[in-house]
Protein backbone atom coordinates (compact mmCIF):
# COMPACT_ATOMS: atom_id res chain seq x y z
CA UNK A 1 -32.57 8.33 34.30
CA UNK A 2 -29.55 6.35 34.38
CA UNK A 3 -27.22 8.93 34.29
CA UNK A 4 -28.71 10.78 37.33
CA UNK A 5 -28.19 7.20 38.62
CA UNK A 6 -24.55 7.51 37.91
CA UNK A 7 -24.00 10.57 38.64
CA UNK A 8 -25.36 9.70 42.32
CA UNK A 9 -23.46 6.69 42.64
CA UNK A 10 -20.10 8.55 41.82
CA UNK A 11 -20.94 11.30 44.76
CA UNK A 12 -21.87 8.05 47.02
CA UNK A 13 -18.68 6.68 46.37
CA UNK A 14 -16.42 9.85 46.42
CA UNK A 15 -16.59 11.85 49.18
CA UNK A 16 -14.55 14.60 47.76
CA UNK A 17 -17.22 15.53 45.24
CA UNK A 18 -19.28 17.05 47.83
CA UNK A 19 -16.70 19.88 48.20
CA UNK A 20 -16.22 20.56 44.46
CA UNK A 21 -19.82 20.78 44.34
CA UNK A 22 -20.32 22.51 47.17
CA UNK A 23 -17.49 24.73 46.03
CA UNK A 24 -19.09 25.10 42.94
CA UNK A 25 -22.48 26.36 44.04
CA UNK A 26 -20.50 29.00 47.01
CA UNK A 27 -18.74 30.36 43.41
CA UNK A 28 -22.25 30.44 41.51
CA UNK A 29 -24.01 31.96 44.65
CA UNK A 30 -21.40 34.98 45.04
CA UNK A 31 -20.90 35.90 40.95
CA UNK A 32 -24.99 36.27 40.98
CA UNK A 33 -24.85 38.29 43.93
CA UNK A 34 -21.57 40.48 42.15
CA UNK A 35 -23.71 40.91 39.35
CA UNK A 36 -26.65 41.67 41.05
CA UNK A 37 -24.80 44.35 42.91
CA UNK A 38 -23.06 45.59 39.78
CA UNK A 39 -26.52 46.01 37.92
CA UNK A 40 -27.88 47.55 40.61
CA UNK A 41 -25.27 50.06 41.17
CA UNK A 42 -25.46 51.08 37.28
CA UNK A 43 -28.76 51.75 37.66
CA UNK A 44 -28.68 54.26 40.23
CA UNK A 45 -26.20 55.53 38.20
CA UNK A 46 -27.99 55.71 35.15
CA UNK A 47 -31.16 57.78 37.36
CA UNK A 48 -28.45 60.04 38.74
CA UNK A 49 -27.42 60.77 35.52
CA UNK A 50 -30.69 61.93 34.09
């Protein structure tokens, strides 16, 4: 528990953090959706093919 503590005091203090995280979920967010869009697109493929 004390290193959520820590963790929370060090975005409290730094400002900045909340764009690298933020930054860092936007990036997380989009390469799901990529690879959602990539795996569904083979699949279609993969009926056409059949």
């Amino acid at each position: 528990m004390g290193g959520f503590k820590y963790i929370f005091t060090y975005i409290y203090n730094n400002p900045f953090s909340y764009v690298i995280i933020t930054m860092t979920l936007t990036t997380t967010r989009t390469l799901i959706m990529c690879f959602i869009f990539v795996f569904l697109t083979l699949q279609k493929y993969k009926t056409n093919l059949k």
